[in-house]
Protein backbone atom coordinates (compact mmCIF):
# COMPACT_ATOMS: atom_id res chain seq x y z
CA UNK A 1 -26.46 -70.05 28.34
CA UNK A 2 -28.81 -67.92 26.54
CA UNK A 3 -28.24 -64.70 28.05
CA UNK A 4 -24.10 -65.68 27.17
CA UNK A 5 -25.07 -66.27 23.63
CA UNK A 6 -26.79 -63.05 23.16
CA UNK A 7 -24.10 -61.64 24.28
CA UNK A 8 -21.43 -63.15 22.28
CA UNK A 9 -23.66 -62.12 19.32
CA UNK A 10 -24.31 -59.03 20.14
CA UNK A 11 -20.16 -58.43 20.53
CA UNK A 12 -20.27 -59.75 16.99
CA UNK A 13 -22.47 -57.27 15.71
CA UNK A 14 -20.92 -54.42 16.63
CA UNK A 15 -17.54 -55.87 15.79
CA UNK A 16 -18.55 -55.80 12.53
CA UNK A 17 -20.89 -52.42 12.35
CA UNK A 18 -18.29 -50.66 13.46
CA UNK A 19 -16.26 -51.06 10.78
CA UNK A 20 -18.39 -50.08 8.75
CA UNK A 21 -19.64 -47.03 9.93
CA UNK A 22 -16.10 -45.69 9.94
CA UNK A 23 -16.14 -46.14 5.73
CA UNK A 24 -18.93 -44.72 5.61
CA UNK A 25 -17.62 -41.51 7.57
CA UNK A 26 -14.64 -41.88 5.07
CA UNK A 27 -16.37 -41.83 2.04
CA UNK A 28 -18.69 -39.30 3.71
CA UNK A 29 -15.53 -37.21 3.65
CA UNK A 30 -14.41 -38.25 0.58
CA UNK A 31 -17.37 -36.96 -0.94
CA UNK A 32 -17.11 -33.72 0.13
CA UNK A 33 -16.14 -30.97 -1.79
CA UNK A 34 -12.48 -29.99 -2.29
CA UNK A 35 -10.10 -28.15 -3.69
CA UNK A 36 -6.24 -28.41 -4.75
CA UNK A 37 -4.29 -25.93 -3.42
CA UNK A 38 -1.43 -23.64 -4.61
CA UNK A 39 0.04 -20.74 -2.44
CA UNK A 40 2.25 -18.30 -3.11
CA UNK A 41 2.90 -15.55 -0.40
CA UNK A 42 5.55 -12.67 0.27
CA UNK A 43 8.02 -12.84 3.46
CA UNK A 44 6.25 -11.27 6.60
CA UNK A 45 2.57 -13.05 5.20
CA UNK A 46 1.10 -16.15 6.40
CA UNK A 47 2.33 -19.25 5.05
CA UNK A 48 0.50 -21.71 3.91
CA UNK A 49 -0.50 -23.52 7.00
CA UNK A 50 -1.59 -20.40 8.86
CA UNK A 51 -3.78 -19.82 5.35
CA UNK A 52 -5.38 -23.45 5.37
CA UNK A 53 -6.29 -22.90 9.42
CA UNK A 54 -8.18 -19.92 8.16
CA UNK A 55 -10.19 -21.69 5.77
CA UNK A 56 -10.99 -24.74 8.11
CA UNK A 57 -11.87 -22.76 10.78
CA UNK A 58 -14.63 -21.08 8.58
CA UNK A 59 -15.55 -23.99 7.05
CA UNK A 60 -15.52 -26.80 9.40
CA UNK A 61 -13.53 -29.32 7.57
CA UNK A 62 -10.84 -29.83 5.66
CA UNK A 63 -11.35 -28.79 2.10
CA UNK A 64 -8.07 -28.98 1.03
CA UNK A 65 -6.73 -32.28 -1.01
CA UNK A 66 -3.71 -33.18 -3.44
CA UNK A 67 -5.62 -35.10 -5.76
CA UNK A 68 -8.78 -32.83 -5.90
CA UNK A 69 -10.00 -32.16 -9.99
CA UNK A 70 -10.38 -28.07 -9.27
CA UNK A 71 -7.66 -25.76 -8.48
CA UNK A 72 -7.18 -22.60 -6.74
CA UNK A 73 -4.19 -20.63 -7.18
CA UNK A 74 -3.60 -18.33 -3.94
CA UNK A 75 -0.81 -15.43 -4.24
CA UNK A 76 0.40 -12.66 -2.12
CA UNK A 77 3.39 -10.44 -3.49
CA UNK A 78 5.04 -7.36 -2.04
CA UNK A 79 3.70 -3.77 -4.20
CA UNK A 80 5.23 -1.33 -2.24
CA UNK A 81 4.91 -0.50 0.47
CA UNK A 82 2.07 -2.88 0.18
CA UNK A 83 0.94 -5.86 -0.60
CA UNK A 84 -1.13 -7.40 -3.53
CA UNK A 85 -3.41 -10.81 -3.52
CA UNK A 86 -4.86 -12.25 -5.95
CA UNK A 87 -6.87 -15.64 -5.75
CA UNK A 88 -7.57 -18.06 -9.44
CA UNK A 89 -9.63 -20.88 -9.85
CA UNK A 90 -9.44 -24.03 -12.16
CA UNK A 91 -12.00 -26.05 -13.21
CA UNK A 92 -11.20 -30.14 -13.63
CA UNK A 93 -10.07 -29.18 -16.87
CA UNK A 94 -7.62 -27.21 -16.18
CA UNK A 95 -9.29 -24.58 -17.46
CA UNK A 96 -9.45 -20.43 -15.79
CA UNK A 97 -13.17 -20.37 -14.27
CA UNK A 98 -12.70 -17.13 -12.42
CA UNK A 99 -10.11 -14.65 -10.22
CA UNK A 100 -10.22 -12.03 -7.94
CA UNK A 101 -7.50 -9.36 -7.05
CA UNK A 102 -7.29 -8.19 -3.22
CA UNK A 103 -5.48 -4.28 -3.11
CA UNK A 104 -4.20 -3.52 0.00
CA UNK A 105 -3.07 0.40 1.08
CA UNK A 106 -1.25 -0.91 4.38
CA UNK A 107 1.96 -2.79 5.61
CA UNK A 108 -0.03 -5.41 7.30
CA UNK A 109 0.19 -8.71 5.35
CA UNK A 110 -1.85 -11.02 8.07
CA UNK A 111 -5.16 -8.35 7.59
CA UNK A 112 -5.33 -9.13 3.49
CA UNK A 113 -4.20 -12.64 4.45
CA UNK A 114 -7.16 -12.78 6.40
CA UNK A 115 -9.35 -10.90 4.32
CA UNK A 116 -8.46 -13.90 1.34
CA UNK A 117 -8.53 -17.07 2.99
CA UNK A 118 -12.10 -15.51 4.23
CA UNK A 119 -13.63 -14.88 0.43
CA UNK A 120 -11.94 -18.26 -0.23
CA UNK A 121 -14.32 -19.86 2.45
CA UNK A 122 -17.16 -18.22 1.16
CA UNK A 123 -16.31 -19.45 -2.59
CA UNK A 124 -15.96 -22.89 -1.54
CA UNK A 125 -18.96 -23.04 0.20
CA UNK A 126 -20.85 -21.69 -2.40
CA UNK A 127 -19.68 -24.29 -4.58
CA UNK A 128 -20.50 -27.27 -2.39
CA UNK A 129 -24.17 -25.66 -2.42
CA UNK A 130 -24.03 -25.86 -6.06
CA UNK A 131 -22.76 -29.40 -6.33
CA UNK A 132 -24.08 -31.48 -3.12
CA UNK A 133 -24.28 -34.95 -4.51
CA UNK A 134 -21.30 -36.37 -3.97
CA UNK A 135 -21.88 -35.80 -0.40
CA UNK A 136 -25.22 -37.13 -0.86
CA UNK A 137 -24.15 -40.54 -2.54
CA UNK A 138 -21.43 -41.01 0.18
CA UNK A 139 -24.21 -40.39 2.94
CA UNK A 140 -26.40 -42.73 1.14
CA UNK A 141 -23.86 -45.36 0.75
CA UNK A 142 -22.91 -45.18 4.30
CA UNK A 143 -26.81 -45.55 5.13
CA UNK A 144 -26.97 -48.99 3.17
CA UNK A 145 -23.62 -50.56 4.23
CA UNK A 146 -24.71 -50.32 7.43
CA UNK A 147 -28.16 -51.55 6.69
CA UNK A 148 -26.89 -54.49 5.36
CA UNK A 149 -24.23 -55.59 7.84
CA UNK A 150 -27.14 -54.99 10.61
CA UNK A 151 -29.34 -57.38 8.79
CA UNK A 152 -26.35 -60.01 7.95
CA UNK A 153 -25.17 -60.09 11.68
CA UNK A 154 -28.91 -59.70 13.84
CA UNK A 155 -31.18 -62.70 13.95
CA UNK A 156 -34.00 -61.21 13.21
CA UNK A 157 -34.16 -58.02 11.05
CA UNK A 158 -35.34 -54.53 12.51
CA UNK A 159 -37.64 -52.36 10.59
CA UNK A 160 -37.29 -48.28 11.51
CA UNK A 161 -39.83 -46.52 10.01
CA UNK A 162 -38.85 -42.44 10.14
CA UNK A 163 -41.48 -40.85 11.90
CA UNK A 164 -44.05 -39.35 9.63
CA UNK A 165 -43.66 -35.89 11.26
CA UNK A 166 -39.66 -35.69 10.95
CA UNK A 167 -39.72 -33.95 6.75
CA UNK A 168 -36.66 -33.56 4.82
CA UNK A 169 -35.86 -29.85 4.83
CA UNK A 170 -35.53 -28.70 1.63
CA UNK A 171 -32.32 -26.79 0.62
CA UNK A 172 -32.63 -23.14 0.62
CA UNK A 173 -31.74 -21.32 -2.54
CA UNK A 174 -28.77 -19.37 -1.29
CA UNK A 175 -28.66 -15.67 -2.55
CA UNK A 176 -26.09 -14.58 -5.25
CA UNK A 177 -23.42 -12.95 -3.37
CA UNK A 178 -21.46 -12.48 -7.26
CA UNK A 179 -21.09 -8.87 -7.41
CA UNK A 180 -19.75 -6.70 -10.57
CA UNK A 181 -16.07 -6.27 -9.63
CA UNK A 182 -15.72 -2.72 -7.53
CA UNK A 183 -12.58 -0.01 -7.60
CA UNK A 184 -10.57 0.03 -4.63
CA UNK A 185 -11.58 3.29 -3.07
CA UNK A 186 -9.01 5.68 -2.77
CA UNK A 187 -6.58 6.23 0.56
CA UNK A 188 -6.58 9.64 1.47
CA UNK A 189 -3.38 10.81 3.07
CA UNK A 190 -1.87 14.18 4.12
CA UNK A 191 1.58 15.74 4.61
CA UNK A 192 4.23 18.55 4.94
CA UNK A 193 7.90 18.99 4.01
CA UNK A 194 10.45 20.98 2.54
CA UNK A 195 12.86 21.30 0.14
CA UNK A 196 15.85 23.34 -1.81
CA UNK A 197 15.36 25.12 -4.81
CA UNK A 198 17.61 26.17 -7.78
CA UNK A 199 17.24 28.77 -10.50
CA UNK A 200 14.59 30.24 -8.92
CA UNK A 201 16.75 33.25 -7.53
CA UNK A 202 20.06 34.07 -7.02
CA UNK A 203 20.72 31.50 -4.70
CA UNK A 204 19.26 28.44 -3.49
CA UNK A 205 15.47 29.29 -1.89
CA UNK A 206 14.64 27.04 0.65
CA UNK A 207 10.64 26.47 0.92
CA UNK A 208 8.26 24.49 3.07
CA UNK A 209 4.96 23.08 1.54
CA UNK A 210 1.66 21.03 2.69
CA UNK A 211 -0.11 18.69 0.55
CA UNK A 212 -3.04 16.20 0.30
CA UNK A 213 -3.53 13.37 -2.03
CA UNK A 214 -5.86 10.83 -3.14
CA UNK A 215 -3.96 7.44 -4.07
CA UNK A 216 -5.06 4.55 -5.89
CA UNK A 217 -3.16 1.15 -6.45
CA UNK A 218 -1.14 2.23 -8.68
CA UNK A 219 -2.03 6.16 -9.53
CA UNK A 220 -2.25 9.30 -7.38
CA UNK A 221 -3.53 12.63 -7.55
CA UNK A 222 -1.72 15.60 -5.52
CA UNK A 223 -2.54 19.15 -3.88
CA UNK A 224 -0.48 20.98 -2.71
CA UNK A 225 1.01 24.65 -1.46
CA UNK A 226 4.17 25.77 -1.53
CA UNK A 227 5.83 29.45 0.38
CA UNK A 228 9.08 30.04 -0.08
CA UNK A 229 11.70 31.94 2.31
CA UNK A 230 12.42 35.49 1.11
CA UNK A 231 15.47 35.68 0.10
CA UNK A 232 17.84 39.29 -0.40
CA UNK A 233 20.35 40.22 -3.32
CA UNK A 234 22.77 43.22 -2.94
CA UNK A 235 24.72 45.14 -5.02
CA UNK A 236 28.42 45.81 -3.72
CA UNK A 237 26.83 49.45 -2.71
CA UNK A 238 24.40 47.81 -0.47
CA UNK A 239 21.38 48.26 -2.82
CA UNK A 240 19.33 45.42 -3.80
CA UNK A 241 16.07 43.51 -3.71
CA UNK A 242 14.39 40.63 -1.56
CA UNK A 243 11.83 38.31 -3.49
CA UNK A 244 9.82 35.79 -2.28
CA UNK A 245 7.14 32.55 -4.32
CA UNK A 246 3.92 31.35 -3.43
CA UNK A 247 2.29 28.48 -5.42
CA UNK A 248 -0.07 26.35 -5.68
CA UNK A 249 0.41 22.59 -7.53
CA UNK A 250 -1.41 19.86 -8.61
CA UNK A 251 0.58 16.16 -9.87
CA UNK A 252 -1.03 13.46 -11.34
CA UNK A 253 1.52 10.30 -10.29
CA UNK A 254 1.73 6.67 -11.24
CA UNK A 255 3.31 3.65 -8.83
CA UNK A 256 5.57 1.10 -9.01
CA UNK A 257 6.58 -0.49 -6.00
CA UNK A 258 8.40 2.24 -4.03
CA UNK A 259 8.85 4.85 -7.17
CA UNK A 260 6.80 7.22 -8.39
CA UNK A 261 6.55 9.35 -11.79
CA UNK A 262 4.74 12.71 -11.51
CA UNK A 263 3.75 15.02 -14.37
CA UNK A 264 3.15 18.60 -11.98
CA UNK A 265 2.36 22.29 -12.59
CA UNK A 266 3.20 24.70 -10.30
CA UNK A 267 0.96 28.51 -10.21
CA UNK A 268 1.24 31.53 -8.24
CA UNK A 269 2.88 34.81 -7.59
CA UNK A 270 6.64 36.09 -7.20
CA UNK A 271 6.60 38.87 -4.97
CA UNK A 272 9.77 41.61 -5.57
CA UNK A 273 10.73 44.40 -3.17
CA UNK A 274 13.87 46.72 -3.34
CA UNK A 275 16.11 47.14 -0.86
CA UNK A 276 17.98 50.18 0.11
CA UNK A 277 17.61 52.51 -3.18
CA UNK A 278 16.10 55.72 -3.37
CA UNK A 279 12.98 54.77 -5.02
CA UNK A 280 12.08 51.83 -3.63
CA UNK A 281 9.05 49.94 -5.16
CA UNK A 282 7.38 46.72 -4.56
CA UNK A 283 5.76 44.40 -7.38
CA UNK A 284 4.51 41.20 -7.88
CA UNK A 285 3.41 39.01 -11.25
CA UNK A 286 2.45 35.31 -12.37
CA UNK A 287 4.73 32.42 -12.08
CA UNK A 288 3.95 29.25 -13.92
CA UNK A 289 6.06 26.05 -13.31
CA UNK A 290 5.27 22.68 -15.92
CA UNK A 291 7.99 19.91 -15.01
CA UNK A 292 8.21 16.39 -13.67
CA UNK A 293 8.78 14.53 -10.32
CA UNK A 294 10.70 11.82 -9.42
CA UNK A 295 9.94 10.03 -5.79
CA UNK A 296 10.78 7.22 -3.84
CA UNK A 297 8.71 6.20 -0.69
CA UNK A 298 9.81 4.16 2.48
CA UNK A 299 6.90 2.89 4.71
CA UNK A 300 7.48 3.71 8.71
CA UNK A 301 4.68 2.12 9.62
CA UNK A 302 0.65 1.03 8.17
CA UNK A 303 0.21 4.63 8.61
CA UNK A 304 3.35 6.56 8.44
CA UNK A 305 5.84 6.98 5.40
CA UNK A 306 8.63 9.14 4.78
CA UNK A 307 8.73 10.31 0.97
CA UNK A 308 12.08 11.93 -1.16
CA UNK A 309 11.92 14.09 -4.29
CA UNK A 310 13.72 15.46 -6.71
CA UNK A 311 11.55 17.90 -9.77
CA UNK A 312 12.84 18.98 -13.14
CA UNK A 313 10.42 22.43 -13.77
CA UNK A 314 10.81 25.11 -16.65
CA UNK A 315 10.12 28.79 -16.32
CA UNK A 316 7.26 29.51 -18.76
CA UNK A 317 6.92 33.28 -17.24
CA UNK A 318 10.54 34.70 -16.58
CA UNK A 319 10.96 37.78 -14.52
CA UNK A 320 13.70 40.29 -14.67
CA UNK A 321 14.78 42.71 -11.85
CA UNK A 322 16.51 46.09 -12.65
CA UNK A 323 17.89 48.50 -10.61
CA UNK A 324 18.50 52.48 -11.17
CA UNK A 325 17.40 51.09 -14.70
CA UNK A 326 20.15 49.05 -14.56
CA UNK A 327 18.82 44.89 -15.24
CA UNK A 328 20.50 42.62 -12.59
CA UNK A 329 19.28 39.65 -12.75
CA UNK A 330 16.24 37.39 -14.94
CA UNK A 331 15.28 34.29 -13.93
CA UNK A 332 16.85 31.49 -15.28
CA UNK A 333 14.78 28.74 -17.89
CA UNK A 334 14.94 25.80 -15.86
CA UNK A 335 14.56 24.79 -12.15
CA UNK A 336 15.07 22.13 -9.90
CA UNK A 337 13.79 21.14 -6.47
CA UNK A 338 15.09 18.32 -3.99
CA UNK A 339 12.63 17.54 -1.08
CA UNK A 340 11.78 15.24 1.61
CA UNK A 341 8.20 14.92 2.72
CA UNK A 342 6.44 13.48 5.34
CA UNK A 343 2.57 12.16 5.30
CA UNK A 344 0.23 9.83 6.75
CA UNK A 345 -2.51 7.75 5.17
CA UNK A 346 -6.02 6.71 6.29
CA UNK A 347 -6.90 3.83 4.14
CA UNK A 348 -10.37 2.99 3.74
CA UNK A 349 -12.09 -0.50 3.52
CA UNK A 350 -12.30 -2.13 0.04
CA UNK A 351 -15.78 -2.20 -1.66
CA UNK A 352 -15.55 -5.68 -2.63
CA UNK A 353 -14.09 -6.77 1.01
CA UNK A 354 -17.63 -4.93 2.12
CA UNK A 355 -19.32 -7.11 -0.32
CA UNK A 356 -17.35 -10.28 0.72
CA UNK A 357 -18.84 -9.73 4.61
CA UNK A 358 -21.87 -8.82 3.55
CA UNK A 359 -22.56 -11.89 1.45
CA UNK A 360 -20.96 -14.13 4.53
CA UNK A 361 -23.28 -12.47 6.83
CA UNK A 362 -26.15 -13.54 4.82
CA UNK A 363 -24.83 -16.82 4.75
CA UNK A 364 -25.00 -17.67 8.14
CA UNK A 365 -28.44 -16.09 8.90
């Protein structure tokens, strides 16, 4: 009869611990830092499921509640060829309490999707170190409730005493990971293509050119050389004269989305040989080319892109030909090109993503 009544107690006892230990593991949770959540992202990025599963994962737990005081707005939009993130943050007030913009060079949305919900992690962490005591009072409460039910439901009250060499480990300072906010660095990228010209001989010169550029988020910064095919004029008697351009230009460009604006100026030499007359001579002189470019860009790949062009230029030097002292032609004020180019980038990784893993990493040592 004994040995049933313990028993029966006993079954009482834990009918009723259990219950609560389980709000105790609620409000535990409940006392854990969170955020409110609002996410914006471009077709072909993760939505907003995939993003949360990032952040858990890193985290552990679920930081992510309707009806928590702070805020974090999360957005993704198309720039380009590219994309664009940018991540703000809300205090209870409502008020801004910090942002950070991710640039991204490449086609690949999941990478900078990645790249976010990971500095995301490492912000909310960081806060949750700064601001541990609502974790602590839950932890505490869940301690006592239990306490109590234990000593309500046992016949005799047990007294645990933590052993004296078990210490509370105190909280080590994390290290400030806040870093100045760092330039993208540039994406280098390289090319070739080709293109028509007009009023830069008697017909229309075509030319072939290489080129290498720097290129920011929204700027760029051009090299480039240019040959173009000789071309021949002739007189009715056969007589005439072949010329031929070689240049060298330099365009400073700024972005939006797919376009592109260009200021350029083009240097070099016109070379002029006669064709067929008794005397024939060869010459050469300065060419300098001031104008504009218009551009539009289609991305083949995270690499690859395909560029067209169209440039207004003016004549600053204009040349004249004459032959048997007889003037035949002179270059004409204004020019135009129409390209098509094709290039390939090699993006580099962002200072502040560098800064992002290398705080993380000294987080988890």
């Amino acid at each position: 009869m004994i040995v049933r009544a313990m028993s029966c107690l006993a079954c009482v006892a834990a009918g009723v611990c259990l219950p609560a230990v389980a709000q105790g593991e609620s409000q535990a949770d409940a006392g854990a830092f969170a955020v409110a959540l609002e996410y914006s992202a471009a077709p072909g990025c993760p939505d907003v499921n995939d993003f949360k599963a990032i952040v858990v994962g890193r985290l552990g737990y679920d930081a992510f509640r309707g009806d928590a005081r702070e805020r974090v707005l999360v957005e993704i939009a198309a720039h380009g060829g590219s994309f664009e993130g940018h991540i703000e943050r809300r205090n209870a007030e409502g008020r801004w309490a910090g942002d950070r913009t991710f640039p991204s060079r490449s086609d690949d949305c999941d990478d900078l999707g990645r790249a976010m919900a990971f500095a995301l992690a490492l912000q909310i962490q960081l806060s949750a170190s700064a601001s541990p005591g609502a974790t602590k009072i839950a932890v505490a409460s869940e301690t006592r409730n239990t306490s109590e039910t234990m000593a309500s439901s046992m016949p005799v009250p047990l007294a645990t005493t933590p052993p004296s060499n078990v210490q509370e480990k105190a909280p080590t300072p994390s290290k400030d990971t806040t870093s100045p906010h760092l330039a993208p660095r540039p994406t280098f990228a390289i090319g070739a293509g080709g293109s028509l010209g007009f009023g830069l001989s008697t017909q229309v010169v075509p030319s072939a050119r290489g080129f290498g550029s720097l290129e920011w988020q929204q700027s760029s910064l051009e090299l480039a050389t240019e040959i173009a095919w000789p071309t021949t004029t002739r007189r009715e008697d056969g007589a005439g004269f072949s010329q031929q351009l070689l240049l060298v230009g330099v365009a400073g460009c700024g972005a939006l989305q797919r376009w592109s604006a260009c200021l350029l100026a083009k240097a070099g030499e016109i070379r002029i040989v006669g064709k067929n007359v008794d005397n024939p001579r060869s010459l050469s002189g300065p060419i300098l080319e001031p104008g504009l470019r218009l551009a539009v860009l289609q991305q083949l790949g995270r690499y690859l892109y395909v560029a067209a062009r169209v440039e207004g230029l003016v004549n600053v030097t204009r040349w004249r030909v004459t032959l048997d002292q007889n003037l035949v032609w002179t270059a004409d004020r204004f020019a135009a090109t129409i390209g098509l180019d094709m290039g390939v980038r090699f993006p580099q990784a962002n200072r502040s993503e560098d800064a992002i893993a290398q705080a993380a990493g000294e987080r988890d040592e």
